[in-house]
Protein backbone atom coordinates (compact mmCIF):
# COMPACT_ATOMS: atom_id res chain seq x y z
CA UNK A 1 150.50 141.28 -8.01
CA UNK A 2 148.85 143.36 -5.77
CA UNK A 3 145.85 146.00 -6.68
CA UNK A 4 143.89 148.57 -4.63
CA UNK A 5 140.58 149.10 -5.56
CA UNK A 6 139.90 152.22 -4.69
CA UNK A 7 136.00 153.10 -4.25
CA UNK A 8 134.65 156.48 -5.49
CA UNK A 9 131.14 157.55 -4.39
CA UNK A 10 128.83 160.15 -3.25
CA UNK A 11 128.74 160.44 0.04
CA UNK A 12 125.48 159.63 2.11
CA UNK A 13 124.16 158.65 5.77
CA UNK A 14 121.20 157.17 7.10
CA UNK A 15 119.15 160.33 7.06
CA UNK A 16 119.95 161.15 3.29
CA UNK A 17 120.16 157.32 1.65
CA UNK A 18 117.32 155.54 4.00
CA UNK A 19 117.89 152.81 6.61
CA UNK A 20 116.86 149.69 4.21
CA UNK A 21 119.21 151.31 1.26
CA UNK A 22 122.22 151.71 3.35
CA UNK A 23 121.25 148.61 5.15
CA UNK A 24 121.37 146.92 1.58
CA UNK A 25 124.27 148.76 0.99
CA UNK A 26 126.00 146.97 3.57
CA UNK A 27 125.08 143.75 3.34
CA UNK A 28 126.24 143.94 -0.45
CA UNK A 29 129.54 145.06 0.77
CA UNK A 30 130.00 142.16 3.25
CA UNK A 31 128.86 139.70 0.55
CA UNK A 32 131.67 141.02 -1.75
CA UNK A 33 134.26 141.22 0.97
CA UNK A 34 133.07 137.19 1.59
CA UNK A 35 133.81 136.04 -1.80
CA UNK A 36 136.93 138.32 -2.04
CA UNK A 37 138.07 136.35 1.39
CA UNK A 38 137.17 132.90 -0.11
CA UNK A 39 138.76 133.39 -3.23
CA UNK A 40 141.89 134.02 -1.41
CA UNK A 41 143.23 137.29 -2.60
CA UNK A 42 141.82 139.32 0.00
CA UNK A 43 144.87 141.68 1.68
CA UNK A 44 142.87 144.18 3.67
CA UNK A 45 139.94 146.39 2.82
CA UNK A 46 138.86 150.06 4.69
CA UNK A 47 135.79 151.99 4.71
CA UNK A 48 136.85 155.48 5.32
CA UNK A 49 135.04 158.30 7.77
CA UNK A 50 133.47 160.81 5.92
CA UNK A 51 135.50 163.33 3.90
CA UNK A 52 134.77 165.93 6.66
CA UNK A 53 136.82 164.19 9.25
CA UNK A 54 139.55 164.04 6.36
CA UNK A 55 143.14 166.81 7.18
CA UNK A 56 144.99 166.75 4.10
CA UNK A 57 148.68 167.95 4.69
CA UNK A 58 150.87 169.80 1.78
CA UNK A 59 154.04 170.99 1.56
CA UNK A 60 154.32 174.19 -0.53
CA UNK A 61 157.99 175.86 0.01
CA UNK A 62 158.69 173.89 2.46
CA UNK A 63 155.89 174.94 5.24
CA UNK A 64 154.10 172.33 6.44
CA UNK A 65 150.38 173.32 5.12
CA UNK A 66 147.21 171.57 7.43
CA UNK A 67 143.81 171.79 5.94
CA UNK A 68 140.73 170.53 7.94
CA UNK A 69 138.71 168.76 4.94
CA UNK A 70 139.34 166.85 1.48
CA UNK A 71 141.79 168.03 -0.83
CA UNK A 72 139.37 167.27 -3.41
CA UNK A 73 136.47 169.58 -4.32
CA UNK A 74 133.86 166.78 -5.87
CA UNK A 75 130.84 165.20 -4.63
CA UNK A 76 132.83 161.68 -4.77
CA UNK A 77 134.75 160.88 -2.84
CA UNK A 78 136.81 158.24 -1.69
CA UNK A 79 135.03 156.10 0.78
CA UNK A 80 137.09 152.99 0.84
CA UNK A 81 139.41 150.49 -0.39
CA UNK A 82 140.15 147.16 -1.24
CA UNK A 83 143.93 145.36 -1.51
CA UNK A 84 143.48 142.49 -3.09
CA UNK A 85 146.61 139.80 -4.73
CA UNK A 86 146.00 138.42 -7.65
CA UNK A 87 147.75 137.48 -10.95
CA UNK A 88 147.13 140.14 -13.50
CA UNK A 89 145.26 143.48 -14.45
CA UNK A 90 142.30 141.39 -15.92
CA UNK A 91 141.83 139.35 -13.16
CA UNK A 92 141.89 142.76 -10.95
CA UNK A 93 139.24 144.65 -13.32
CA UNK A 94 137.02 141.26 -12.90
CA UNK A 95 136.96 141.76 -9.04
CA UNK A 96 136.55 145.60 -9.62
CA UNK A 97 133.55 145.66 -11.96
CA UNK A 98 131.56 143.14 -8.71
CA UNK A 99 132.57 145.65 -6.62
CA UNK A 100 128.45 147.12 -4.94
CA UNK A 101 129.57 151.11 -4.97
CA UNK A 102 129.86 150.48 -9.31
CA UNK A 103 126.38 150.71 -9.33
CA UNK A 104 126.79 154.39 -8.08
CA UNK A 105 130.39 155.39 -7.92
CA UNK A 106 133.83 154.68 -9.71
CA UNK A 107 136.13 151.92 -8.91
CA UNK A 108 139.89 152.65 -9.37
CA UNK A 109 141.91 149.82 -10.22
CA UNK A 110 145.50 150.63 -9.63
CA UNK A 111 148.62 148.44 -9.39
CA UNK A 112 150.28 148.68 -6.13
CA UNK A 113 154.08 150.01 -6.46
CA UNK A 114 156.02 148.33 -3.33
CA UNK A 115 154.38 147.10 -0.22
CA UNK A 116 156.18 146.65 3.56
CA UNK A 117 156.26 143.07 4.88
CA UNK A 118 157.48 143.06 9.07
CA UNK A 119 158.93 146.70 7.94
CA UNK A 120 160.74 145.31 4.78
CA UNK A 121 159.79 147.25 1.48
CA UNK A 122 158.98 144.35 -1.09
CA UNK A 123 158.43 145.14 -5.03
CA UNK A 124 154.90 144.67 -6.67
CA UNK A 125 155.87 141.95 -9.06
């Protein structure tokens, strides 16, 4: 079954976390992407721009709405994810909880609904 672990934190850069942190930072992120890959279960993983380079695009009576910016109005945000393929919920939360951005963020563990294989919609099962 597949599960995105979605990645909540505050956002930071160089000037505002410090070159060795976010250094750390990343080389906690590769480590965990490592043993995701070697376990086999691994699908895809994204680190997202920052929320300013986000449009978010609504629909309200039927008028296509543009906004320059998050949706969201909170200091986390979303800053990447993880699709990973694994057996059950448990075995999703255990990847979840070694996940680096815990230690200073949320991580969303939710079930994927259908996925598209070469265009072809498949069920989560």
């Amino acid at each position: 079954m597949r599960y995105t672990l979605l990645l909540h934190y505050p956002e930071g850069d160089v000037e505002s976390i410090g070159a060795e942190a976010m250094a750390e930072g990343q080389r906690a992120f590769a480590s965990y992407a490592t043993a995701l890959q070697q376990a086999g279960v691994l699908v895809s993983a994204e680190v997202l721009q920052p929320s300013g380079s986000t449009t978010t695009l609504s629909m309200p009576d039927g008028v296509l709405q543009v906004q320059d910016g998050p949706f969201a109005d909170t200091k986390e945000q979303l800053g990447g994810t993880f699709v990973i393929d694994v057996e059950n919920l448990d075995v999703a939360i255990g990847w979840g909880r070694q996940a680096p951005s815990i230690a200073w963020g949320a991580v969303e563990v939710r079930p994927g609904a259908t996925y598209t294989v070469d265009g072809t919609w498949q069920p989560n099962t």
